[in-house]
PDB file of N, CA and C in Angstrom:
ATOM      1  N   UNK A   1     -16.232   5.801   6.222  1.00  0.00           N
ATOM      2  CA  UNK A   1     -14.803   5.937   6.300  1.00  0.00           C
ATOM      3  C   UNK A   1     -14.237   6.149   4.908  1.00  0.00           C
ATOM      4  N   UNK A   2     -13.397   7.403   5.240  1.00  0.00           N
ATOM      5  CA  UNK A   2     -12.798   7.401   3.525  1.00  0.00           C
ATOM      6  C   UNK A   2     -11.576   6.332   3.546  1.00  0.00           C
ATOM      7  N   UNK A   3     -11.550   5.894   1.770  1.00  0.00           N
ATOM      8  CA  UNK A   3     -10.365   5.362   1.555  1.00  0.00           C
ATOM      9  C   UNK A   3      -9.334   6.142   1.042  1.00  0.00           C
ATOM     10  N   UNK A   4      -7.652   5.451   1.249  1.00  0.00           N
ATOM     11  CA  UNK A   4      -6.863   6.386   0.497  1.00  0.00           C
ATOM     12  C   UNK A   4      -5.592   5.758   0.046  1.00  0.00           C
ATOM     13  N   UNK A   5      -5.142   6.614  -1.031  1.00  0.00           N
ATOM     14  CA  UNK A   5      -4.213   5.578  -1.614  1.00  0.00           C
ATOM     15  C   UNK A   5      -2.852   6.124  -1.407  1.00  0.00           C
ATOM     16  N   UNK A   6      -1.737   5.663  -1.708  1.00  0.00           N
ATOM     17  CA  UNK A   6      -0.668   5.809  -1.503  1.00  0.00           C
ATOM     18  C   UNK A   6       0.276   5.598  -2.313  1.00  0.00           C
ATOM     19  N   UNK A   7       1.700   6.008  -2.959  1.00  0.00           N
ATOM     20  CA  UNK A   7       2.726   5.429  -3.526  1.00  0.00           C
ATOM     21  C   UNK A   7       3.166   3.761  -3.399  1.00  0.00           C
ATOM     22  N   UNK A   8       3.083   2.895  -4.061  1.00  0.00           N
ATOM     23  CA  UNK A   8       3.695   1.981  -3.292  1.00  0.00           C
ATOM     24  C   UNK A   8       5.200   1.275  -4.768  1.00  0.00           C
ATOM     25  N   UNK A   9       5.936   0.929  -4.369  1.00  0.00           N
ATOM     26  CA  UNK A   9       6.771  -0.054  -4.833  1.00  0.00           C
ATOM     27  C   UNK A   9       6.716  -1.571  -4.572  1.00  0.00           C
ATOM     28  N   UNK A  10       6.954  -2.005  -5.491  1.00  0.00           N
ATOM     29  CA  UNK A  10       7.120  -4.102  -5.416  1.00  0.00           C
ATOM     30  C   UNK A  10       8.070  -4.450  -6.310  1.00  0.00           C
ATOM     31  N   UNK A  11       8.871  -5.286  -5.745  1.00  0.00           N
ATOM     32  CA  UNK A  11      10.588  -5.618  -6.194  1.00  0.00           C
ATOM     33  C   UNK A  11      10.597  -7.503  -6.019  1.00  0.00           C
ATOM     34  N   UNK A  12      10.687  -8.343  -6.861  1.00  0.00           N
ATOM     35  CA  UNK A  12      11.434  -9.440  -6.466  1.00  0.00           C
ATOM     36  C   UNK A  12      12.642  -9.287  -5.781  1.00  0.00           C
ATOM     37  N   UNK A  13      12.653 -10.255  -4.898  1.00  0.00           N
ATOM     38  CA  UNK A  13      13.981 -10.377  -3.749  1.00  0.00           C
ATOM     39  C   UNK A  13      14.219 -11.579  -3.482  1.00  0.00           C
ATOM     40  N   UNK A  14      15.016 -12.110  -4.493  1.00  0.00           N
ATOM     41  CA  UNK A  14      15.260 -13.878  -4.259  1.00  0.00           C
ATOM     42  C   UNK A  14      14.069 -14.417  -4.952  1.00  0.00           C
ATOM     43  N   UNK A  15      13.581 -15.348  -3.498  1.00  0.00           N
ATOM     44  CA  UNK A  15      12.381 -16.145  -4.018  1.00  0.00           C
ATOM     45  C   UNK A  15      11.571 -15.436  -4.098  1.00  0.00           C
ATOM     46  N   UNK A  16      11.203 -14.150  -2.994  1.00  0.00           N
ATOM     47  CA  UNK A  16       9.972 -13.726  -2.804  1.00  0.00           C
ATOM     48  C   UNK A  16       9.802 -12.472  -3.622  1.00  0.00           C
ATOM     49  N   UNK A  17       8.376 -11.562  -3.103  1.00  0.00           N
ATOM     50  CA  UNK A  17       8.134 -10.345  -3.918  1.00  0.00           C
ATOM     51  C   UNK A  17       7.982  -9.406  -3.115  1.00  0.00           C
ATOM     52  N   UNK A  18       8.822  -8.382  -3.214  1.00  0.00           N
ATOM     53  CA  UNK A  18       8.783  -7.414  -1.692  1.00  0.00           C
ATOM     54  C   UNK A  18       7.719  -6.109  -1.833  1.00  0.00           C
ATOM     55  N   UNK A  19       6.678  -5.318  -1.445  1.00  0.00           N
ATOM     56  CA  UNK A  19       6.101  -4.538  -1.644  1.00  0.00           C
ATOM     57  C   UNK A  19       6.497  -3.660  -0.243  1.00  0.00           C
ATOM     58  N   UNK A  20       6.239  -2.422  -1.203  1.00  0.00           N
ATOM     59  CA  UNK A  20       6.132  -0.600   0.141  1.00  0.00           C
ATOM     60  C   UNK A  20       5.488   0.459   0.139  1.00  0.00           C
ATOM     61  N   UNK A  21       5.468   0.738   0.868  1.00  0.00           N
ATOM     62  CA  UNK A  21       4.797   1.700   1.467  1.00  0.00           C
ATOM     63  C   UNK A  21       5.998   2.687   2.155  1.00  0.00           C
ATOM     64  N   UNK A  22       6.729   3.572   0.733  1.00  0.00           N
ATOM     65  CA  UNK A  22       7.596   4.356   1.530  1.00  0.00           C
ATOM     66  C   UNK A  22       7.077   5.563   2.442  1.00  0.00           C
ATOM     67  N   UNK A  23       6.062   6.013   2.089  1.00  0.00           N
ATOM     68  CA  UNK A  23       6.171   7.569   3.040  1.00  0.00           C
ATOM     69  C   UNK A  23       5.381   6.859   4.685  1.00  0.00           C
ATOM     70  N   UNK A  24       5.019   5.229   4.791  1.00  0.00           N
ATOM     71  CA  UNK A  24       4.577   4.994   5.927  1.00  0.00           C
ATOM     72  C   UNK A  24       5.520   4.395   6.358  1.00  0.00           C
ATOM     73  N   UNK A  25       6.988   3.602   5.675  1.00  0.00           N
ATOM     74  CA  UNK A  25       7.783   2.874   6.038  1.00  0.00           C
ATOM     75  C   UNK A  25       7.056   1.323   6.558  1.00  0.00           C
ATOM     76  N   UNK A  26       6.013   0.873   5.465  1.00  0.00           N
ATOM     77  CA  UNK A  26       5.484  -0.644   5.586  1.00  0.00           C
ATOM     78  C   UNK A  26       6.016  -0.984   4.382  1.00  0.00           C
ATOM     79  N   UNK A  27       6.591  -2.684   4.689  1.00  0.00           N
ATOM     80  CA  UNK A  27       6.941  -3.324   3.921  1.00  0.00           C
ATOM     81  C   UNK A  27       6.462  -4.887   3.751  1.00  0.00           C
ATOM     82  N   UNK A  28       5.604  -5.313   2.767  1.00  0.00           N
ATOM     83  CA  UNK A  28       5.013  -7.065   3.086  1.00  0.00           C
ATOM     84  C   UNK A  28       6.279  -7.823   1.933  1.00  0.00           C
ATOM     85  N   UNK A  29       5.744  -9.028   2.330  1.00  0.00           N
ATOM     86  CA  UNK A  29       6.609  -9.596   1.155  1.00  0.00           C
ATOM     87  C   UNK A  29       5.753 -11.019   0.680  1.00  0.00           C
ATOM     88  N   UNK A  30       6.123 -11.794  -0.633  1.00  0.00           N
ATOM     89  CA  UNK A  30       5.040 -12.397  -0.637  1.00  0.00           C
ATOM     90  C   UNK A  30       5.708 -13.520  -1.598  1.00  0.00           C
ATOM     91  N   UNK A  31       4.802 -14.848  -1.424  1.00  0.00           N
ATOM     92  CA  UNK A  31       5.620 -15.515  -3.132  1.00  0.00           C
ATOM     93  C   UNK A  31       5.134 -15.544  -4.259  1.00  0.00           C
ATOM     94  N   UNK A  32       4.369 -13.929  -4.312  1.00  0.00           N
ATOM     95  CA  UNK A  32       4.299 -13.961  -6.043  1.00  0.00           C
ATOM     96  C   UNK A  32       3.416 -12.160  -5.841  1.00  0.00           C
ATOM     97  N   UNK A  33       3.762 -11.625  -6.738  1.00  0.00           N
ATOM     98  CA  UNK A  33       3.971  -9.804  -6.658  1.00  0.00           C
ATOM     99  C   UNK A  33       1.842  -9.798  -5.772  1.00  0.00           C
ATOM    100  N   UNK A  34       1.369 -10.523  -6.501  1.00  0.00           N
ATOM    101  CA  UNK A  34      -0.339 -10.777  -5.964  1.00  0.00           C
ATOM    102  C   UNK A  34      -0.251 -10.993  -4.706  1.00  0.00           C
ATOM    103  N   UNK A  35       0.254 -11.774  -3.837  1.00  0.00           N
ATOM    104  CA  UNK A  35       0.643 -11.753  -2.572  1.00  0.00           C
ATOM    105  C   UNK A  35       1.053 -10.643  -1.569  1.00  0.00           C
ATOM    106  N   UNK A  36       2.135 -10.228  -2.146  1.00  0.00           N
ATOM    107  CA  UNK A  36       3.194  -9.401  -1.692  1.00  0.00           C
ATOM    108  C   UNK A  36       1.954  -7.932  -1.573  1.00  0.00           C
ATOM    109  N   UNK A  37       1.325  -7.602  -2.559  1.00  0.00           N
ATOM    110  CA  UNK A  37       0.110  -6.722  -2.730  1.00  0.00           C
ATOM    111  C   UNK A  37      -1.076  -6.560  -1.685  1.00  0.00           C
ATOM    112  N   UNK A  38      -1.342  -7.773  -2.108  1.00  0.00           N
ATOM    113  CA  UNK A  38      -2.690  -7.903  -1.188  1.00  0.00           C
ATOM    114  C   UNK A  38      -1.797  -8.061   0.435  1.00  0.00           C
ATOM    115  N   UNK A  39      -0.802  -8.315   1.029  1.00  0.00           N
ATOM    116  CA  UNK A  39      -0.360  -8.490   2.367  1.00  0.00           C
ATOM    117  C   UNK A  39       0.157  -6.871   2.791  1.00  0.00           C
ATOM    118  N   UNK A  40       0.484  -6.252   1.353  1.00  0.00           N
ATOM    119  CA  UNK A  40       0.925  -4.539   1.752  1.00  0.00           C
ATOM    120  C   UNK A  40      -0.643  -4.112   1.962  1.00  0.00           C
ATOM    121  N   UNK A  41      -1.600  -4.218   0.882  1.00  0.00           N
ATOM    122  CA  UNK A  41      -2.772  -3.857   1.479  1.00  0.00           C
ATOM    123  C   UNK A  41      -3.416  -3.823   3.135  1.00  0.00           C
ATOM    124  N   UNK A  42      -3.131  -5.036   3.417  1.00  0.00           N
ATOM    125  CA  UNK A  42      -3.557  -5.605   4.506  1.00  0.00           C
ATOM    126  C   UNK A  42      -2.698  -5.038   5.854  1.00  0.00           C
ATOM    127  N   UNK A  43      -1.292  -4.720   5.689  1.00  0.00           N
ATOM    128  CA  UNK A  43      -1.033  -3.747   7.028  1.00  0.00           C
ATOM    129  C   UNK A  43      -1.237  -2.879   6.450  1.00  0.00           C
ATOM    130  N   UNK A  44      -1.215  -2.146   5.327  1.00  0.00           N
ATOM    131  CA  UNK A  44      -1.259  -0.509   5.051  1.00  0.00           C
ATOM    132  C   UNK A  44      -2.773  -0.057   5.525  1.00  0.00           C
ATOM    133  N   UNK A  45      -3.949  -1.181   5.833  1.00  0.00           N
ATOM    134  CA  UNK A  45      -5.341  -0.704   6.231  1.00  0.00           C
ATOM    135  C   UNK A  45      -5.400  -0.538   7.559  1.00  0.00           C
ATOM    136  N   UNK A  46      -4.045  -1.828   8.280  1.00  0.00           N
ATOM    137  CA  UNK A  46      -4.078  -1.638   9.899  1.00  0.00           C
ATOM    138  C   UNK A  46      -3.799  -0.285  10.312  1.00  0.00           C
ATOM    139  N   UNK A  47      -2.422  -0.016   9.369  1.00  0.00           N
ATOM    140  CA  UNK A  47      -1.510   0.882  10.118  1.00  0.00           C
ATOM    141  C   UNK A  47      -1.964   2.621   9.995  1.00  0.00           C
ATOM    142  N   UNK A  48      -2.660   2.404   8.658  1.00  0.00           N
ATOM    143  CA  UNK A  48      -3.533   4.131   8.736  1.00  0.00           C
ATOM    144  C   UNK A  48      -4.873   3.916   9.342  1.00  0.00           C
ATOM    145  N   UNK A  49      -5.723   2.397  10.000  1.00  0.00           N
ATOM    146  CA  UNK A  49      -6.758   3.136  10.867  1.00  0.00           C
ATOM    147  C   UNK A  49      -6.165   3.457  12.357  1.00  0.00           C
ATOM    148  N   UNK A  50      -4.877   2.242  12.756  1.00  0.00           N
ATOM    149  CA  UNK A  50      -4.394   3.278  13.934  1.00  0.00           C
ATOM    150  C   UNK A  50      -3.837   4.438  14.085  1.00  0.00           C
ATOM    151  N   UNK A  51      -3.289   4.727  12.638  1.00  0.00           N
ATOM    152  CA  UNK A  51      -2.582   6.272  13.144  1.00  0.00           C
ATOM    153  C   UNK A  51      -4.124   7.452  13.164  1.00  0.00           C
ATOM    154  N   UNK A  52      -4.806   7.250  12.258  1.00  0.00           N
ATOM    155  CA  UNK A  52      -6.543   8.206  12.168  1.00  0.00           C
ATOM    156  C   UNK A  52      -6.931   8.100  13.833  1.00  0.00           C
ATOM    157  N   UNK A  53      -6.683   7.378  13.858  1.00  0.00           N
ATOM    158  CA  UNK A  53      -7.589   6.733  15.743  1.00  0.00           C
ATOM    159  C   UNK A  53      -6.622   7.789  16.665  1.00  0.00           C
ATOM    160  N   UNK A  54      -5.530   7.506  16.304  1.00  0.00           N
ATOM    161  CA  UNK A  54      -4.619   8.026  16.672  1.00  0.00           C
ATOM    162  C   UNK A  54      -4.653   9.448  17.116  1.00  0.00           C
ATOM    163  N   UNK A  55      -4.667  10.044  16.337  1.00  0.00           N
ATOM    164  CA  UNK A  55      -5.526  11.447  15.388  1.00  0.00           C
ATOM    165  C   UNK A  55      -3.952  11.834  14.865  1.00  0.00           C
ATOM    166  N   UNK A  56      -3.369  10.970  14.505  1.00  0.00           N
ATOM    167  CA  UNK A  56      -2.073  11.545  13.422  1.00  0.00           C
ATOM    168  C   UNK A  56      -2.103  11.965  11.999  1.00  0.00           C
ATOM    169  N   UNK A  57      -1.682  12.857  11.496  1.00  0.00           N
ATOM    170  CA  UNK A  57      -1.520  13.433  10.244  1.00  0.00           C
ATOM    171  C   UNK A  57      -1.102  11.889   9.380  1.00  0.00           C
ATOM    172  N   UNK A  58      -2.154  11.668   8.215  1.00  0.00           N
ATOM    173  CA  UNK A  58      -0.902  11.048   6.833  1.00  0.00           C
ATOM    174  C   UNK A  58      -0.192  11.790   6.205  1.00  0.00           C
ATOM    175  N   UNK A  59       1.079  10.980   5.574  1.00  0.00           N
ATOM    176  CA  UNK A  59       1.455  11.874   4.843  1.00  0.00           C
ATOM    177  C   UNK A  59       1.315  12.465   3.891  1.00  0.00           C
ATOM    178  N   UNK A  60       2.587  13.541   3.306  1.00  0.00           N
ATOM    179  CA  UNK A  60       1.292  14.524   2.350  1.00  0.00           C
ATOM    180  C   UNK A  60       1.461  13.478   0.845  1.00  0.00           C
ATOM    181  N   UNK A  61       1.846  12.316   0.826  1.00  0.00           N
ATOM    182  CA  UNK A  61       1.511  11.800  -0.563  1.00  0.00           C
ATOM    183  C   UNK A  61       0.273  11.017  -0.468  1.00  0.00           C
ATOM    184  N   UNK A  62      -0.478  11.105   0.747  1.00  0.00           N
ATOM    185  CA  UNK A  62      -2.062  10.348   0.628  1.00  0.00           C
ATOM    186  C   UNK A  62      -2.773  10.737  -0.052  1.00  0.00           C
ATOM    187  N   UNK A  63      -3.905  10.371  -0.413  1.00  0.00           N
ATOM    188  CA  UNK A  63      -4.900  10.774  -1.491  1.00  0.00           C
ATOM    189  C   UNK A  63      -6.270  10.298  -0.842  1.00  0.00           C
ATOM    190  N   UNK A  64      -6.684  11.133  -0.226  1.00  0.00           N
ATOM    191  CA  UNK A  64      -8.018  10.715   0.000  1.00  0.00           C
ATOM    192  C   UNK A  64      -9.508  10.422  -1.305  1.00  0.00           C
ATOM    193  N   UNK A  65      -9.696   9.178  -1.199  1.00  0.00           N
ATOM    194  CA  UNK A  65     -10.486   8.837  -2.316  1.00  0.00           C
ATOM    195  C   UNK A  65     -12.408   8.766  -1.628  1.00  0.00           C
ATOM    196  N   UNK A  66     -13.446   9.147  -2.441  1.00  0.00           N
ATOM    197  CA  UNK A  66     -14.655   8.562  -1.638  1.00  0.00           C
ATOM    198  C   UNK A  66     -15.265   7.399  -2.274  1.00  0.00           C
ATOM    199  N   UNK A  67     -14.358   6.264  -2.375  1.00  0.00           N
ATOM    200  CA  UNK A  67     -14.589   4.826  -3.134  1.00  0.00           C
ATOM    201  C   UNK A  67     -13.822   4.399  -2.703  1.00  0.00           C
ATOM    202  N   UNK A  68     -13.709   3.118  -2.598  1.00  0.00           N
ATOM    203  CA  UNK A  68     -12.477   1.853  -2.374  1.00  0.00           C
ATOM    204  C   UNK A  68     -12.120   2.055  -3.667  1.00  0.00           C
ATOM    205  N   UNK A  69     -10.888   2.153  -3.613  1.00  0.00           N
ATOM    206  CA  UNK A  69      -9.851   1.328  -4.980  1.00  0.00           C
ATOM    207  C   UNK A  69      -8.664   1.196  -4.991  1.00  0.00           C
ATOM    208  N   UNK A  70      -7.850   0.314  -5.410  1.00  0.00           N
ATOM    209  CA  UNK A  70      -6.392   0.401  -4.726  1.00  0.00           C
ATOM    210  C   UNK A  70      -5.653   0.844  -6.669  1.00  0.00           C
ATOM    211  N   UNK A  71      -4.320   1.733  -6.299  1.00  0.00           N
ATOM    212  CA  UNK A  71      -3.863   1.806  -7.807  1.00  0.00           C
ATOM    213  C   UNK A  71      -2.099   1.663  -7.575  1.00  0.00           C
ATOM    214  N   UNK A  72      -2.142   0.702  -8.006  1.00  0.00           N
ATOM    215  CA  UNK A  72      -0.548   0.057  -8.466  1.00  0.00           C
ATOM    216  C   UNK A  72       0.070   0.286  -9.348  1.00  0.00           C
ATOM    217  N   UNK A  73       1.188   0.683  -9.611  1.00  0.00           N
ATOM    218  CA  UNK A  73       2.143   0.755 -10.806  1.00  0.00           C
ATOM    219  C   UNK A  73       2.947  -0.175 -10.468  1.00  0.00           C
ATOM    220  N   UNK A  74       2.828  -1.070 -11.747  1.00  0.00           N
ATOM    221  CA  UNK A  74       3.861  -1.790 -11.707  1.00  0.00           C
ATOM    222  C   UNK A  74       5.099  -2.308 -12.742  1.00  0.00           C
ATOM    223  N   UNK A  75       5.972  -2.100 -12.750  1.00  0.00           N
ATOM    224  CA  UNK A  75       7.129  -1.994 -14.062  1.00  0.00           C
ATOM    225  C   UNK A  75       6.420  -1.196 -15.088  1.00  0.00           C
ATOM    226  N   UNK A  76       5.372  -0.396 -14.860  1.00  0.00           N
ATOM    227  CA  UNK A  76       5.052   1.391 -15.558  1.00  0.00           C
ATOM    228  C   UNK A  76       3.478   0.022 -15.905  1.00  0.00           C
ATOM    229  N   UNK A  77       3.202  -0.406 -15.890  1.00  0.00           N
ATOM    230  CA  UNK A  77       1.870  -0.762 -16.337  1.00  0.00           C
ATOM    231  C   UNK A  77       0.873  -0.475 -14.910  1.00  0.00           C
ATOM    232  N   UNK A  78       0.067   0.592 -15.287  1.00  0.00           N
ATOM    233  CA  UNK A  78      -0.677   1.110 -13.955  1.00  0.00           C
ATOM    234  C   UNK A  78      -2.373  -0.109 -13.672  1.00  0.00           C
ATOM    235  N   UNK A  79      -2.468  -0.643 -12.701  1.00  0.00           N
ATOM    236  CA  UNK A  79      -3.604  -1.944 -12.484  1.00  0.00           C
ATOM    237  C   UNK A  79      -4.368  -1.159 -11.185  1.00  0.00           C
ATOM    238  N   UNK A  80      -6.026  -1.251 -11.714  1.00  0.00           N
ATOM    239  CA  UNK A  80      -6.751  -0.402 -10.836  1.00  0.00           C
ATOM    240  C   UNK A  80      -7.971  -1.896 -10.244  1.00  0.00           C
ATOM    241  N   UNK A  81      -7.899  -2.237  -8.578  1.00  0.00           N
ATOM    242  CA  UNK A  81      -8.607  -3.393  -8.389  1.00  0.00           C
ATOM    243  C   UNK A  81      -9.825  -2.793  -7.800  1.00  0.00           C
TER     244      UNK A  81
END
């Protein structure tokens, strides 16, 4: 199975830390930006193996990768896990 990556944003909101997934419209939230990350990870893996199953198009800002790796920008400092 290929992996793939996506645009994402993460914003404090109050207490918590909000992360997205705009071109899928997923949003996690978390209490601390590491949270908020790893919980966007975690539906963003549900929600593109059901749409593939699916047989739906991603959108065109996906990036099909042939490795796991996730890549975050965050306040411009780019973190590769």
């Amino acid at each position: 199975m290929k992996s793939y990556i996506f645009p994402a944003t993460i914003e404090q909101a109050g207490d918590v830390w909000q992360a997205s997934v705009p071109s899928l419209k997923i949003t996690a939230q978390g209490y601390s930006w590491k949270d908020a990350l790893r919980n966007l990870q975690d539906v963003t893996q549900v929600a593109v193996e059901d749409a593939l199953k699916a047989g739906a198009a991603l959108p065109a800002d996906a990036q099909a990768l042939d490795h796991y790796t996730a890549v975050v920008n965050i306040r411009g400092h780019e973190s590769q896990r």
